[in-house]
Every structure is written in structure tokens, then in C-alpha cells.
N, C-alpha and C. Protein backbone atom coordinates (compact mmCIF):
# COMPACT_ATOMS: atom_id res chain seq x y z
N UNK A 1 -3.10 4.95 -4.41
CA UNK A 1 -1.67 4.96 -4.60
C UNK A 1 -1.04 5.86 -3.55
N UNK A 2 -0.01 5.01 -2.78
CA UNK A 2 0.35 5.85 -2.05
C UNK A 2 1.70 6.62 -2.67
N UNK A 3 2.58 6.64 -3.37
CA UNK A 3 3.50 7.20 -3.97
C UNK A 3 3.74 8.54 -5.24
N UNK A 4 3.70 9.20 -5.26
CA UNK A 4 4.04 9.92 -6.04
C UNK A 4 5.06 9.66 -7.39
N UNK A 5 4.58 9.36 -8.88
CA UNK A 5 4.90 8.51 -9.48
C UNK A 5 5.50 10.10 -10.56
N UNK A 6 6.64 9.70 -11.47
CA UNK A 6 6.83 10.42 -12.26
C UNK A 6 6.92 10.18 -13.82
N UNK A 7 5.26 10.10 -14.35
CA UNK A 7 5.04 9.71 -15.92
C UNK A 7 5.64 10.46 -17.25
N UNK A 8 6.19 9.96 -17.79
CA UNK A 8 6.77 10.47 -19.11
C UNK A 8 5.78 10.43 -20.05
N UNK A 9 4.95 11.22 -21.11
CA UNK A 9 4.22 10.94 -21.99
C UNK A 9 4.41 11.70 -23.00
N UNK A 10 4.61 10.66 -24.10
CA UNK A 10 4.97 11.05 -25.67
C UNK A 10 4.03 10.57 -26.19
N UNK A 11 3.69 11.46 -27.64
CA UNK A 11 2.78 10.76 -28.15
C UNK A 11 3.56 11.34 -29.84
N UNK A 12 3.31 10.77 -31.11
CA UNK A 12 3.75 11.58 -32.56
C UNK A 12 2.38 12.06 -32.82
N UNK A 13 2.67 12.72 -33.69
CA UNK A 13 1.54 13.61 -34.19
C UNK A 13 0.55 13.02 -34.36
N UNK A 14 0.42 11.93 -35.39
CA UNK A 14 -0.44 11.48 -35.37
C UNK A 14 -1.25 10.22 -34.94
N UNK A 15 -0.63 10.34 -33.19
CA UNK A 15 -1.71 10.02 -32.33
C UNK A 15 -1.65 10.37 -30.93
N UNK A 16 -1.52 12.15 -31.04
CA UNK A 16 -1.59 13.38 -30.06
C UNK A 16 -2.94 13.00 -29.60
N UNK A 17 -4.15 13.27 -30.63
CA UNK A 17 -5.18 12.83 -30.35
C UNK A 17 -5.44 11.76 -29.48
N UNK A 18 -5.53 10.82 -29.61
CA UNK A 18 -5.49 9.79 -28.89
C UNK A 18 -4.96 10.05 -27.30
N UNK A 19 -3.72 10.57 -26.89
CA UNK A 19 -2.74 10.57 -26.15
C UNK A 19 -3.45 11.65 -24.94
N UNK A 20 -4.32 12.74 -25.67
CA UNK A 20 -5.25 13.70 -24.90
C UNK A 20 -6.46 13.12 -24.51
N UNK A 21 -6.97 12.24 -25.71
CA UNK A 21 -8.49 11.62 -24.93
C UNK A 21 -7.76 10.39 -23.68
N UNK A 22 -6.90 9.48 -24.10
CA UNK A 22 -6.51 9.00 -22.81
C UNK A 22 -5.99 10.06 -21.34
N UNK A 23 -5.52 10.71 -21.71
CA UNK A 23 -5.23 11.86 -20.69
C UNK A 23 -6.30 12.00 -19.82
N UNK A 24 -7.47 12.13 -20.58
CA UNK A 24 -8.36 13.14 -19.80
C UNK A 24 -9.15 11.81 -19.03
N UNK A 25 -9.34 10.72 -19.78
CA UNK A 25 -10.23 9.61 -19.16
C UNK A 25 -9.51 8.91 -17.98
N UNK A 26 -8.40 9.31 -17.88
CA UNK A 26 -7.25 9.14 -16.88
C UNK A 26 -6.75 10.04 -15.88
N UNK A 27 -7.45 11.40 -16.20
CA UNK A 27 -6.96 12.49 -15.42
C UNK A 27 -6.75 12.47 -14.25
N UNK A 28 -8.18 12.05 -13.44
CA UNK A 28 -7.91 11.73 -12.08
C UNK A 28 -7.05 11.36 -11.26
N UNK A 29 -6.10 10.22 -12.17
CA UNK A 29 -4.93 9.25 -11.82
C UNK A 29 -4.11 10.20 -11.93
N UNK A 30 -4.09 11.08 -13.10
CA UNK A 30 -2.83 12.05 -13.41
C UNK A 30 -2.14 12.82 -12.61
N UNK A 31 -3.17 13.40 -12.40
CA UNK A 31 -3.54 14.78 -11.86
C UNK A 31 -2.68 14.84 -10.09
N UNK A 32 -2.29 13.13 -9.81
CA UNK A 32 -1.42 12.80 -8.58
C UNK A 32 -0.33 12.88 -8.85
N UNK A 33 0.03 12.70 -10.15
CA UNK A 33 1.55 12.69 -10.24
C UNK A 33 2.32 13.78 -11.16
N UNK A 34 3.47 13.80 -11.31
CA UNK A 34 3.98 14.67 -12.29
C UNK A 34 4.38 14.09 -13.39
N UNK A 35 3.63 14.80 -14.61
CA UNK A 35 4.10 14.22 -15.61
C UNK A 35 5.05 15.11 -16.31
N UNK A 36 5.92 14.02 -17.19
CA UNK A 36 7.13 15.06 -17.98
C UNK A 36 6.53 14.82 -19.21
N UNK A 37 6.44 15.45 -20.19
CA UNK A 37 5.91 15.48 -21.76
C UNK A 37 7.03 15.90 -22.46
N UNK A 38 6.51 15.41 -23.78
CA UNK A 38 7.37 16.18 -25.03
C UNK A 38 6.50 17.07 -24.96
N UNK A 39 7.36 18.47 -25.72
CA UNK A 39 6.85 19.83 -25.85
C UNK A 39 5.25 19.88 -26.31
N UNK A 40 5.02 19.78 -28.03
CA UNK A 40 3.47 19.67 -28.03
C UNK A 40 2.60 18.85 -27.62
N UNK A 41 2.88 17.88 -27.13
CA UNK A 41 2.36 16.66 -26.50
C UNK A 41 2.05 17.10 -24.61
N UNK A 42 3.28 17.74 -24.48
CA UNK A 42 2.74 18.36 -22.90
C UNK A 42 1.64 19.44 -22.81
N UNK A 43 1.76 20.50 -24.31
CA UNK A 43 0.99 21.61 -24.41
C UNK A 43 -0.80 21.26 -24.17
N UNK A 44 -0.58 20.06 -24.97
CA UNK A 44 -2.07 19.44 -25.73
C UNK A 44 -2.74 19.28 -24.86
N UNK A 45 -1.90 18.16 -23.58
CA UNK A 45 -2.34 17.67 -22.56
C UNK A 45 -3.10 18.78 -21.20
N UNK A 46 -2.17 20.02 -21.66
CA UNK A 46 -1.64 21.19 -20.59
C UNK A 46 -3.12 21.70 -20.44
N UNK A 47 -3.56 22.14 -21.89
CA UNK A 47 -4.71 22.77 -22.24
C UNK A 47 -5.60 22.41 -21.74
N UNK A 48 -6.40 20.58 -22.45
CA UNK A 48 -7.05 19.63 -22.48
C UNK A 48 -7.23 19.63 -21.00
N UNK A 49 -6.19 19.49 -19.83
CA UNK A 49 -6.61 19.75 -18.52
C UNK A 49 -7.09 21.04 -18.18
N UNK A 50 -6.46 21.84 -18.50
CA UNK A 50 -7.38 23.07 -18.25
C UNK A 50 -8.71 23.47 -18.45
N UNK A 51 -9.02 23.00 -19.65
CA UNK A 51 -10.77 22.61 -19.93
C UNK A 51 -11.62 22.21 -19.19
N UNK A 52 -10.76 21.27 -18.56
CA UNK A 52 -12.05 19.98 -17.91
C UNK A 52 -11.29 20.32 -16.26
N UNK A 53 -10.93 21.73 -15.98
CA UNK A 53 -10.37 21.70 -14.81
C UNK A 53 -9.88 20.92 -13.49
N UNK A 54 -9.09 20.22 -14.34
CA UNK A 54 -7.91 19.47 -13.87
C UNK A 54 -6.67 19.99 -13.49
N UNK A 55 -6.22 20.47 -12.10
CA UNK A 55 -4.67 20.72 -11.63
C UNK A 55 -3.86 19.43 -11.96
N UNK A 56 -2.98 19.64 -12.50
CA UNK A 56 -1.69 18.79 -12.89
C UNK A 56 -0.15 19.49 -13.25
N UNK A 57 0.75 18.74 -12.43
CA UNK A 57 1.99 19.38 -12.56
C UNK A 57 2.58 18.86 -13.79
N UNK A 58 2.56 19.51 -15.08
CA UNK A 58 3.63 19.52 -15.84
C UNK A 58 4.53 19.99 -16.51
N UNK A 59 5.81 19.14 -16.61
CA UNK A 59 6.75 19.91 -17.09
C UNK A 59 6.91 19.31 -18.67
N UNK A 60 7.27 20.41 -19.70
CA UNK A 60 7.32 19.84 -20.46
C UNK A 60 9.19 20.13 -20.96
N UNK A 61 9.29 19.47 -21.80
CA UNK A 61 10.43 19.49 -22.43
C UNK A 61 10.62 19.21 -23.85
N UNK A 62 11.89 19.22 -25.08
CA UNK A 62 11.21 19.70 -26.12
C UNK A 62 10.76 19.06 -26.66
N UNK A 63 10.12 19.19 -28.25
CA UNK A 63 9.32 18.28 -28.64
C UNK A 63 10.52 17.19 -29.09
N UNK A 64 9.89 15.79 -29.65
CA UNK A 64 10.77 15.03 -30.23
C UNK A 64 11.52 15.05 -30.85
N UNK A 65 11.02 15.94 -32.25
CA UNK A 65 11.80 16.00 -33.17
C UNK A 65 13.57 16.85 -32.85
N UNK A 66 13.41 17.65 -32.03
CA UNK A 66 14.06 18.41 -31.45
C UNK A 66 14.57 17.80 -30.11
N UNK A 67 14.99 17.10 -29.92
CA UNK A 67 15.52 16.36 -28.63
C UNK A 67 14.94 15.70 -27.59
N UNK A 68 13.20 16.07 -27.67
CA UNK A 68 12.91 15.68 -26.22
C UNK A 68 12.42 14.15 -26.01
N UNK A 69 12.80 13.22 -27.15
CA UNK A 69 12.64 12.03 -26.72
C UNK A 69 13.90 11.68 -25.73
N UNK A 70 15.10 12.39 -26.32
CA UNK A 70 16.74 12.04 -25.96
C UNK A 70 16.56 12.81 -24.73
N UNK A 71 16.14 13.46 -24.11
CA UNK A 71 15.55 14.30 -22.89
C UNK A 71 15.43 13.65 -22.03
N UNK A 72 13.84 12.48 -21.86
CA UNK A 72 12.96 11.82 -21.34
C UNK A 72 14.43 10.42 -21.15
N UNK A 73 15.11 9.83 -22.26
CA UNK A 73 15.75 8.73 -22.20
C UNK A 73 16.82 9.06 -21.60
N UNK A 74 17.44 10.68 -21.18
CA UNK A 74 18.26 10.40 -20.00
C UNK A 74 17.81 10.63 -18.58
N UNK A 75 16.70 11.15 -18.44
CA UNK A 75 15.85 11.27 -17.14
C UNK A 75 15.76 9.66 -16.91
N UNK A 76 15.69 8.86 -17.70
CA UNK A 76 14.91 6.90 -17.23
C UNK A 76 16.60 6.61 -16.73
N UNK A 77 17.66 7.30 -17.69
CA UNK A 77 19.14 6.71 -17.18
C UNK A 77 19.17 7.38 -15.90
N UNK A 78 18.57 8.55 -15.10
CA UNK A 78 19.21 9.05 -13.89
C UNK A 78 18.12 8.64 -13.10
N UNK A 79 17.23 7.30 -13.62
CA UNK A 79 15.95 6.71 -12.66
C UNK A 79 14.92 7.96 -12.13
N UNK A 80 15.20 9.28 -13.16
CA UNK A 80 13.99 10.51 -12.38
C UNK A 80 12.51 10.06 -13.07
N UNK A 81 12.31 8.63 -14.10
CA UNK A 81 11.45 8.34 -14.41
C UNK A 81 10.57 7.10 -14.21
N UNK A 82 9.49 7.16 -13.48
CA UNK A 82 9.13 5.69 -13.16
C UNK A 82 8.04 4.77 -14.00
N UNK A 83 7.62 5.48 -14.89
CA UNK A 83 6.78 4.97 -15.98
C UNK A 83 6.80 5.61 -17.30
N UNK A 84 6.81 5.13 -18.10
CA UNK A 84 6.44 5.78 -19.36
C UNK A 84 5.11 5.43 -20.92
N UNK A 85 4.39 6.41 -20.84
CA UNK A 85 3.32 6.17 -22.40
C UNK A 85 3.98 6.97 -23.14
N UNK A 86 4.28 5.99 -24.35
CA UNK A 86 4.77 6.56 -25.84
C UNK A 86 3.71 6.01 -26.73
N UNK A 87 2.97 6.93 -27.27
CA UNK A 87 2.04 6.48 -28.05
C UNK A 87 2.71 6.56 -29.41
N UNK A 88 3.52 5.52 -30.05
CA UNK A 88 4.02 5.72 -31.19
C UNK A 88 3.40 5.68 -32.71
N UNK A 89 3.22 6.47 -33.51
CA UNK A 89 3.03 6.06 -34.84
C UNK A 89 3.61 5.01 -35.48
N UNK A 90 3.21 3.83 -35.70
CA UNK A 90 4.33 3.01 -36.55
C UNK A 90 3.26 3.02 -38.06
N UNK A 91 2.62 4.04 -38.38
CA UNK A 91 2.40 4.27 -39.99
C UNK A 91 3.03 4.64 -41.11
N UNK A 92 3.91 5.66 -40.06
CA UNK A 92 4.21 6.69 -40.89
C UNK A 92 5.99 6.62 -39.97
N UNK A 93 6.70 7.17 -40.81
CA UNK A 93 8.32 7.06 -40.64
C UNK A 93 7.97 8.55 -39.88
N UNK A 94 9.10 8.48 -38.82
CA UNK A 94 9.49 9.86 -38.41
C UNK A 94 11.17 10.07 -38.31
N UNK A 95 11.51 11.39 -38.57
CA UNK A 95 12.75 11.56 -38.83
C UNK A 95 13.82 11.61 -37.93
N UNK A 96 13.33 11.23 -36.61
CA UNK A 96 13.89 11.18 -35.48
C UNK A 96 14.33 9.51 -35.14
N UNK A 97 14.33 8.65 -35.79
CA UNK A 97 14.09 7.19 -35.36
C UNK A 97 14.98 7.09 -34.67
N UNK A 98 16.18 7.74 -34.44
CA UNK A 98 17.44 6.77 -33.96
C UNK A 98 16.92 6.93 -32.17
N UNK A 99 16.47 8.75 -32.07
CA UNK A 99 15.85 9.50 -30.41
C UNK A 99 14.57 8.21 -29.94
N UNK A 100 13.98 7.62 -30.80
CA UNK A 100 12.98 6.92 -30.64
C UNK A 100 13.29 5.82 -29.98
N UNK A 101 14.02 4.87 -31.14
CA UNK A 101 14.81 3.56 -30.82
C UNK A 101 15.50 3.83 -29.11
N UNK A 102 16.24 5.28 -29.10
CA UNK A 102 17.43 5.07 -27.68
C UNK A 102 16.41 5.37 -26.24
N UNK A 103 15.32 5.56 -26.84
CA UNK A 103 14.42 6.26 -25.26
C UNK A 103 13.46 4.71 -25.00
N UNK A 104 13.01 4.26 -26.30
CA UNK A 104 12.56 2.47 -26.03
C UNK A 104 13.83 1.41 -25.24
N UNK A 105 15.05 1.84 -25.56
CA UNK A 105 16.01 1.10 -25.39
C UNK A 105 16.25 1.35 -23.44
N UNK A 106 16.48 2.35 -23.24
CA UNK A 106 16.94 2.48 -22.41
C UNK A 106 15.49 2.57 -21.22
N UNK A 107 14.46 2.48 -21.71
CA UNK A 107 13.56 1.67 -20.78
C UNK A 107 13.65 0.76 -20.48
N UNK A 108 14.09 -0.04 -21.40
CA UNK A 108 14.13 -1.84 -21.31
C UNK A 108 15.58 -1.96 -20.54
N UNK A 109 16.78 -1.28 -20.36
CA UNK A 109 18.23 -1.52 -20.18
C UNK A 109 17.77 -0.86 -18.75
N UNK A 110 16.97 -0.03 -18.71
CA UNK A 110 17.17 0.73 -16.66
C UNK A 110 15.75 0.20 -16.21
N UNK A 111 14.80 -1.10 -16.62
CA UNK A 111 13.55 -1.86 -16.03
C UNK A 111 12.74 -0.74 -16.04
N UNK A 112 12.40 0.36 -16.73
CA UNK A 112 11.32 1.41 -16.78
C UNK A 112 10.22 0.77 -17.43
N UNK A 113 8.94 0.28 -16.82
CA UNK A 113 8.00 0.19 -17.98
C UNK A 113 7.27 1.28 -19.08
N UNK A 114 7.05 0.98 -20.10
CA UNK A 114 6.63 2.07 -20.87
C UNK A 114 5.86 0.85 -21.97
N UNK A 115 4.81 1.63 -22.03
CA UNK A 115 3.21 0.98 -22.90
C UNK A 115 3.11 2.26 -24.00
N UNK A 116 3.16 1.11 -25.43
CA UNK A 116 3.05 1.77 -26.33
C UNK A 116 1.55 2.03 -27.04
N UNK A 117 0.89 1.36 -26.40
CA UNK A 117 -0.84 1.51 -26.29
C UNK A 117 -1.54 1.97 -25.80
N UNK A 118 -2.45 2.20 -25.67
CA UNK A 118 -3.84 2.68 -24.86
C UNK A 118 -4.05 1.86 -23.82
N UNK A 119 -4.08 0.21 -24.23
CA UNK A 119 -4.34 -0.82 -23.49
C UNK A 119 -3.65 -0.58 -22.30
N UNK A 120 -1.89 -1.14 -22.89
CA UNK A 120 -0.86 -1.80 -22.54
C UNK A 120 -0.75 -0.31 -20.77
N UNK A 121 -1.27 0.96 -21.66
CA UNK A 121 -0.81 2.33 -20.55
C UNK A 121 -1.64 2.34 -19.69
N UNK A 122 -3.16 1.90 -19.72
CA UNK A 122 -4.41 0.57 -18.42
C UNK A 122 -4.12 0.59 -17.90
N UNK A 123 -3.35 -0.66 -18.51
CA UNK A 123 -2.98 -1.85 -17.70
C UNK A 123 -1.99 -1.59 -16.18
N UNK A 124 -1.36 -0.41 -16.85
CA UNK A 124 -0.10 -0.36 -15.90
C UNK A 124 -0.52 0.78 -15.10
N UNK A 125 -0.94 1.55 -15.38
CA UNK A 125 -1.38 2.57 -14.48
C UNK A 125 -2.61 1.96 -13.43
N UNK A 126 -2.98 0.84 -13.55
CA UNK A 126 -4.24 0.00 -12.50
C UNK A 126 -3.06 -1.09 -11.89
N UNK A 127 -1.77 -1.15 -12.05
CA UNK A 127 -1.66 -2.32 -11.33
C UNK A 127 -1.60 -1.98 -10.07
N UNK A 128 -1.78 -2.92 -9.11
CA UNK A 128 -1.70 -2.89 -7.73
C UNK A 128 -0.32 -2.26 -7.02
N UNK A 129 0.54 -3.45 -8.39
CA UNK A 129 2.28 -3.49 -7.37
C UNK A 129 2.53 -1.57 -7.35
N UNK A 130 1.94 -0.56 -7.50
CA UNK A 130 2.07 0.72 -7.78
C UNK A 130 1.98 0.66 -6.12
N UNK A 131 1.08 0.64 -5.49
CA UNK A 131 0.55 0.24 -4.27
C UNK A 131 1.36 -0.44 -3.07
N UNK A 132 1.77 -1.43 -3.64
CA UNK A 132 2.25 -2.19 -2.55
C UNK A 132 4.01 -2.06 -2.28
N UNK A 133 4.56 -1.57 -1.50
CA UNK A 133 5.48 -1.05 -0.81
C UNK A 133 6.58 -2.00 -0.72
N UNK A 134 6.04 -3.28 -0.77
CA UNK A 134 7.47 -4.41 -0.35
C UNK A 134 7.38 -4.83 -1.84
N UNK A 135 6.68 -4.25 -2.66
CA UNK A 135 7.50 -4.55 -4.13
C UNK A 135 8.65 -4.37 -4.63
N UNK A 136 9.77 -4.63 -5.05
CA UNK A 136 10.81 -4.26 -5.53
C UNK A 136 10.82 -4.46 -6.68
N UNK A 137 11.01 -3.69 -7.81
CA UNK A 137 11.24 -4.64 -9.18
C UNK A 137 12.68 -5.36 -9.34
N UNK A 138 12.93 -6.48 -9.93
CA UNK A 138 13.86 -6.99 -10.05
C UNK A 138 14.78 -6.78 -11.44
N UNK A 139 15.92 -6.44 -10.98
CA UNK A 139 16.79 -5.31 -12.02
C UNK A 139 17.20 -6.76 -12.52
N UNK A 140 17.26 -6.06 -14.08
CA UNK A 140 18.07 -7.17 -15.12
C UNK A 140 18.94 -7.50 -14.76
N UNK A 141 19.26 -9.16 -15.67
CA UNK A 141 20.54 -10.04 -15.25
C UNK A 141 21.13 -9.87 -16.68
N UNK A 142 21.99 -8.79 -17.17
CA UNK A 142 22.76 -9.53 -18.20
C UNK A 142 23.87 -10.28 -17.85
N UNK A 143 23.65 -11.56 -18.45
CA UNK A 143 24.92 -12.32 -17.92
C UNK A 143 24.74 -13.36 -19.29
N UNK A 144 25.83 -13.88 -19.56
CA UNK A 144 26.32 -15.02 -20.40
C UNK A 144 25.25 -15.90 -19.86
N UNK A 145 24.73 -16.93 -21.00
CA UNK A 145 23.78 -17.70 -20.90
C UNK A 145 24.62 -19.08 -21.76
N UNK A 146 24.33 -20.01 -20.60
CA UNK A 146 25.52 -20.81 -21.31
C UNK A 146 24.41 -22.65 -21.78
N UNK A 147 24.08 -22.69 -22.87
CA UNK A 147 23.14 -23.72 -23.48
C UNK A 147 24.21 -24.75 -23.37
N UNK A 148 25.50 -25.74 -22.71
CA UNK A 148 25.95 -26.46 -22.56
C UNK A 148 24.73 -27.55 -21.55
N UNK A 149 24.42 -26.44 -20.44
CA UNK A 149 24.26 -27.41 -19.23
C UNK A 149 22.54 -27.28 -19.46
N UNK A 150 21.90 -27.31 -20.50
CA UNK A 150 19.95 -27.69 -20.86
C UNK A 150 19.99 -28.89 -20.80
């Protein structure tokens, strides 16, 4: 990769876990870019690299419950974010849903990808187009869609 990429990574409590063992099996990749975290979610990660002595720049910001999803979702509105892993709980309700809903939303409204999986966060961290320079992503069309002329 030739670019310097800036990852957002959230994870809820209960699947921090998770969010650190991907971290670390990923570190290598990490460890190039800067990642922004929610507060205990950056800590976890912070540590977890320190263990397995890994340099990585992160910043964290606060935890969710406390703003830092609404944090991360205006960093994607001022484009300071170019990917995002939210490892979400959908077991268990969290009391933040509306910070949740507006930081998913406004990935999808400013073309930020963000993988709510293990898989899906792979997938995207191996793609090529990371790589290739005459990629552009192509910014949404909202426009009236008019089913007269099918």
C-alpha cells in the first residue's frame, strides 16, 4: 500500500475481544496507518500492541457511550476518515443507538466503507483498489428515480 490510510475502529463491549484479536492478526497492516478508536476500544488495542511490540499511531477519542461514535461520524463528514471497523453487538441493546445509527449513516451518505465483521473488515483491508492510484470512488447519485420510463 502505497497511501497512508486513516482507520476508525469501534468495537461494543461485547465484542472488544474480538476487535483486539483481529487487531493483532492484522497488526502489520495497522501498524502503517493511523488509527482513530473509541476510548476503551483504542486503550485495548493500545496495550494489545504494546505486548506483541507493535508501533502504531493512535489516537483515541471518547468512548461511545459518551460521544465518540458522534466523534468518528463527524471526522467521515470532514472526509478525515477513509475506512471504518465497527464491530457491533446486535445481541444486546446499547443505550447509545441513535450515535450508532448516525456514524453507520453517514458512512453510507459520505461513500466511507465500514465492515461490521471480521470478514467483511478482510475483505477490505486486502483489496487491491487501496493500491491502485487511478481509482476514484464514485460519489453517490441522489437523484429522483423516475419508474415512468422501465
Amino acid at each position: 500500500m502505497n497511501r497512508r490510510l486513516t482507520i476508525a475502529l469501534v468495537a461494543h463491549d461485547h465484542r472488544k475481544a474480538d476487535m483486539v484479536e483481529w487487531s493483532i492478526f492484522n497488526s502489520v497492516f495497522l501498524a502503517k496507518h493511523h488509527l482513530v478508536c473509541t476510548g476503551t476500544t483504542g486503550g485495548l488495542v493500545r496495550d494489545a500492541f504494546i505486548k506483541k511490540g507493535v508501533n502504531a499511531e493512535i489516537t483515541c477519542v471518547n468512548s461511545g457511550p459518551l460521544g465518540g461514535d458522534a466523534e468518528i461520524a463527524a471526522m467521515v463528514v470532514r472526509k478525515e476518515i477513509d475506512l471504518a471497523i465497527f464491530l457491533i453487538d446486535d445481541l444486546n441493546p446499547q443505550p447509545h443507538e441513535a450515535d450508532i445509527m448516525m456514524l453507520l449513516r453517514q458512512c453510507r451518505v459520505h461513500n466511507v466503507p465500514i465492515a461490521c465483521n471480521r470478514y467483511s473488515a478482510d475483505l477490505m483491508i486486502t483489496s487491491t483498489l487501496w493500491d491502485d492510484d487511478s481509482y476514484v470512488p464514485m460519489q453517490p447519485k441522489y437523484v429522483n428515480f423516475d419508474r415512468t420510463n422501465l
